[in-house]
C-alpha atoms as a PDB file:
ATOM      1  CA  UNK A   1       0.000   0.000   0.000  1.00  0.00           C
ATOM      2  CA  UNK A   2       1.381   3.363  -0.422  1.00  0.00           C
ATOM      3  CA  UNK A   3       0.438   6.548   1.152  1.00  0.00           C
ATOM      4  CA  UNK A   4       1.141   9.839  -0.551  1.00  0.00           C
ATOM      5  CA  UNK A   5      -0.119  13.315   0.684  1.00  0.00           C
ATOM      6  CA  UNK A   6      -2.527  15.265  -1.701  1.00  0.00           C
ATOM      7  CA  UNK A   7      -0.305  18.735  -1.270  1.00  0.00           C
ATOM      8  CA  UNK A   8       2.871  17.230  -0.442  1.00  0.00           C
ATOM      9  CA  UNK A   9       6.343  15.737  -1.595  1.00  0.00           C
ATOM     10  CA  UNK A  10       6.269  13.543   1.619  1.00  0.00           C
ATOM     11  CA  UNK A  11       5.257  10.035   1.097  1.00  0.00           C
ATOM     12  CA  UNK A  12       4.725   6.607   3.227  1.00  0.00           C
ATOM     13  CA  UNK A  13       4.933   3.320   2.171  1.00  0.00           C
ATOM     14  CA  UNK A  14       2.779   0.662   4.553  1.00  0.00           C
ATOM     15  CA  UNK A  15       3.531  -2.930   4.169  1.00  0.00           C
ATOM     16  CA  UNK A  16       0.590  -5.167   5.196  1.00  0.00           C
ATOM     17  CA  UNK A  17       0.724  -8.927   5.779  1.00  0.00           C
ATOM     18  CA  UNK A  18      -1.832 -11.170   4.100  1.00  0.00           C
ATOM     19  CA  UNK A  19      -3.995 -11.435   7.138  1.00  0.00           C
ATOM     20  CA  UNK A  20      -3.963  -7.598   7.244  1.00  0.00           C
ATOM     21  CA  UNK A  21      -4.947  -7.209   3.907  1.00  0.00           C
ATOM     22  CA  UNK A  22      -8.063 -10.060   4.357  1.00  0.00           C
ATOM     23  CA  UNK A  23      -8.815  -8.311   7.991  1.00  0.00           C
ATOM     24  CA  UNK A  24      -9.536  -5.265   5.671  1.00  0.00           C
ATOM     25  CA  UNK A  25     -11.262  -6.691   2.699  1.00  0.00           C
ATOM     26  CA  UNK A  26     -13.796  -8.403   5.423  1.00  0.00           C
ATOM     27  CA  UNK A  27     -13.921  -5.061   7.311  1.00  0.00           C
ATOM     28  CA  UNK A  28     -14.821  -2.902   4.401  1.00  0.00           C
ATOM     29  CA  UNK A  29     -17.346  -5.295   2.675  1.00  0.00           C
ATOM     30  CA  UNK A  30     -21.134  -5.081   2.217  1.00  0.00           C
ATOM     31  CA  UNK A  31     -22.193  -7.753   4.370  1.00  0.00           C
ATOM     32  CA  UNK A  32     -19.864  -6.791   7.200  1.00  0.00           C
ATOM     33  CA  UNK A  33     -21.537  -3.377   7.119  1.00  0.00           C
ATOM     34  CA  UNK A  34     -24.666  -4.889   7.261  1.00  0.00           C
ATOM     35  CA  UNK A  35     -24.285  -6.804  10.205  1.00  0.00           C
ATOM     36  CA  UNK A  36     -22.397  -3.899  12.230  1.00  0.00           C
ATOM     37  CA  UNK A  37     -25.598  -1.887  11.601  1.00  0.00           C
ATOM     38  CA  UNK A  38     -28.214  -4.695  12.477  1.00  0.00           C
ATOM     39  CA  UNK A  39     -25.596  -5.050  15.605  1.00  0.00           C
ATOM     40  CA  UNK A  40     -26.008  -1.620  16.636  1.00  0.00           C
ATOM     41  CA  UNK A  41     -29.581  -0.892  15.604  1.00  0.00           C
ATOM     42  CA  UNK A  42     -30.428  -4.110  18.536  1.00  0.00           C
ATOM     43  CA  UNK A  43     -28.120  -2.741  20.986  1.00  0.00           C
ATOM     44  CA  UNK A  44     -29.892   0.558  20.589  1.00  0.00           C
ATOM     45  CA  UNK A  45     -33.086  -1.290  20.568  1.00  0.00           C
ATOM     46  CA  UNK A  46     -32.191  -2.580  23.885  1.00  0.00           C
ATOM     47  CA  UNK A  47     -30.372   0.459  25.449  1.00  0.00           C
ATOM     48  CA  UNK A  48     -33.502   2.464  24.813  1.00  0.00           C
ATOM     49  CA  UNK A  49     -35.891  -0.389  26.470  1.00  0.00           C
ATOM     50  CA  UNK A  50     -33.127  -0.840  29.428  1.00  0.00           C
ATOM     51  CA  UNK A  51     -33.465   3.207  30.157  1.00  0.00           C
ATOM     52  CA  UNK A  52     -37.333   2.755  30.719  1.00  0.00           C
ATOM     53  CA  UNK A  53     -37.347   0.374  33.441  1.00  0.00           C
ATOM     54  CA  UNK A  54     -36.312   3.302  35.448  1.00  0.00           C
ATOM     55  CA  UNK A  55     -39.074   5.571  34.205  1.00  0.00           C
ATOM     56  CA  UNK A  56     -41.369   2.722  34.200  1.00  0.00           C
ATOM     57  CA  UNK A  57     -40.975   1.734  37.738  1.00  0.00           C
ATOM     58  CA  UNK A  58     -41.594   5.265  39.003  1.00  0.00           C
ATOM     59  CA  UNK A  59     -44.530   5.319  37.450  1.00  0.00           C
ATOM     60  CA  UNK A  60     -45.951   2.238  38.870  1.00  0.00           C
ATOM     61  CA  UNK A  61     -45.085   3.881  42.672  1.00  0.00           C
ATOM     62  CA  UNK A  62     -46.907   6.920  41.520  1.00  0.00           C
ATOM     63  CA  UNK A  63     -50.255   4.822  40.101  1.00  0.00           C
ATOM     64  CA  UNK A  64     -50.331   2.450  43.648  1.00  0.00           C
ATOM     65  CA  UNK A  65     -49.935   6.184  45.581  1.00  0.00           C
ATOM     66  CA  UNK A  66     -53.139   7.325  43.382  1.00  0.00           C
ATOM     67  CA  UNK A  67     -54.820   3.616  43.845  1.00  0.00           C
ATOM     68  CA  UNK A  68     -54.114   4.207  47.305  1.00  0.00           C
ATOM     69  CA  UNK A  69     -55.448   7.733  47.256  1.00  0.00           C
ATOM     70  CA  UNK A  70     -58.867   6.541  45.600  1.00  0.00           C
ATOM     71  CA  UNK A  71     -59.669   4.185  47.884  1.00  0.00           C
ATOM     72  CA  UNK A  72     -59.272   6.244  50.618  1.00  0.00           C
ATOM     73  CA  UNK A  73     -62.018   8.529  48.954  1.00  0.00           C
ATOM     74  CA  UNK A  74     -63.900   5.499  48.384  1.00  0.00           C
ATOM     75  CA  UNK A  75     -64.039   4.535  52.069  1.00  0.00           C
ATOM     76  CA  UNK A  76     -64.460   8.289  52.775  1.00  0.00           C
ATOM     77  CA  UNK A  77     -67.682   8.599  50.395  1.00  0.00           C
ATOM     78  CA  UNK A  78     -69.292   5.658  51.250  1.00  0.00           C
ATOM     79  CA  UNK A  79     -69.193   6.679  55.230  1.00  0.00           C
ATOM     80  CA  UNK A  80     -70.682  10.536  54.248  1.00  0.00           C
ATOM     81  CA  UNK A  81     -73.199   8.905  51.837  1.00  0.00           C
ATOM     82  CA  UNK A  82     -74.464   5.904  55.053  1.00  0.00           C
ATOM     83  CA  UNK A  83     -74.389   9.438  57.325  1.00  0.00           C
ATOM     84  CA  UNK A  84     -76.219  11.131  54.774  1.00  0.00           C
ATOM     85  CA  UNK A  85     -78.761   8.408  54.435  1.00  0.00           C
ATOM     86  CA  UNK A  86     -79.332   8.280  57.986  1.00  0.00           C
ATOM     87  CA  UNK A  87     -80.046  12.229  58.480  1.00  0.00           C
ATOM     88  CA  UNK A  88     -82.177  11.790  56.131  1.00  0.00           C
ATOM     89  CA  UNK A  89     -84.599   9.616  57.393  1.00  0.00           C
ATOM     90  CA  UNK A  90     -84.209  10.929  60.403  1.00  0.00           C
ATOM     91  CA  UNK A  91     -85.742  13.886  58.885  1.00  0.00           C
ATOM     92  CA  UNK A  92     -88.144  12.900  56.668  1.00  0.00           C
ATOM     93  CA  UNK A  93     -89.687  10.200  59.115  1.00  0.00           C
ATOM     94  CA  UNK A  94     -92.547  12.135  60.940  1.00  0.00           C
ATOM     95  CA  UNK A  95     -93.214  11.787  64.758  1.00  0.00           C
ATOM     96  CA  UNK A  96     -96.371  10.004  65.159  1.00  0.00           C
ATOM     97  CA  UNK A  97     -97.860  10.645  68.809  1.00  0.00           C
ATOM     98  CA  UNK A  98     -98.209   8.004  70.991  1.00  0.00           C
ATOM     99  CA  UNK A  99    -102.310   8.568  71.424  1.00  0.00           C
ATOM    100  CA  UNK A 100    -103.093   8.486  67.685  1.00  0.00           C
ATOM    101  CA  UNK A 101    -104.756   6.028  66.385  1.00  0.00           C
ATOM    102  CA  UNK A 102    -103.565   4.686  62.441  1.00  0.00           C
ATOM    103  CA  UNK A 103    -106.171   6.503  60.004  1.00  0.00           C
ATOM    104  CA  UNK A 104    -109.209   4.072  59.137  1.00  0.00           C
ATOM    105  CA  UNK A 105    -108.962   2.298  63.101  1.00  0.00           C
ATOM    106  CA  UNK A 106    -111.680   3.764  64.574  1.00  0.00           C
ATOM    107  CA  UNK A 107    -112.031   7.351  63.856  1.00  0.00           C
ATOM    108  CA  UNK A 108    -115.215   7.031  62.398  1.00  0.00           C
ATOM    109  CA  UNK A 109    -118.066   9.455  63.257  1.00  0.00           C
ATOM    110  CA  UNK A 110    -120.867   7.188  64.531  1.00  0.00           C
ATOM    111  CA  UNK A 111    -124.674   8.691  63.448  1.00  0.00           C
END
């Protein structure tokens, strides 16, 4: 192989052995390419999926702090709405006195 400079009088001269010069045929061709590229394009593949786990798991604490949050509420709303149930036939029962008689029982005018 030789080596000469585009602007210059200096030149190198490279020797390469066999295996160097069959180390750089493989290196440089198609197929070689195309399997450093499939090699990278997984790796990124599962970089990228590797650097969610992190981001995935704090999600999952935040969602159980909200599923936590809810039924807390839940509980909550179901004790106001029992309350509310009760005040509310407490108030919309009337007081019957303890003399009268249920209507029909005997309150009939006699002629």
């Amino acid at each position: 192989m030789h080596v000469q400079r585009e602007n210059g009088l200096a030149h190198h001269t490279m020797v390469l052995r066999p295996w160097q010069v069959q180390a750089l045929r493989v290196l440089t061709s198609k197929w070689f390419l195309i399997a450093l590229g499939v090699g990278l394009a997984s790796w990124g593949y599962f970089a990228v999926q590797a650097a969610r786990v992190p981001l995935l798991t704090w999600r999952i604490t935040h969602l159980e702090q909200d599923a936590q949050r809810i039924d807390s509420l839940q509980k909550t709303l179901t004790q106001l709405q029992s309350r509310y149930e009760q005040v509310q036939r407490m108030l919309s029962a009337p007081a019957a006195p303890k003399n009268a008689k249920p209507d029909g029982a005997g309150n009939r005018a006699r002629p």
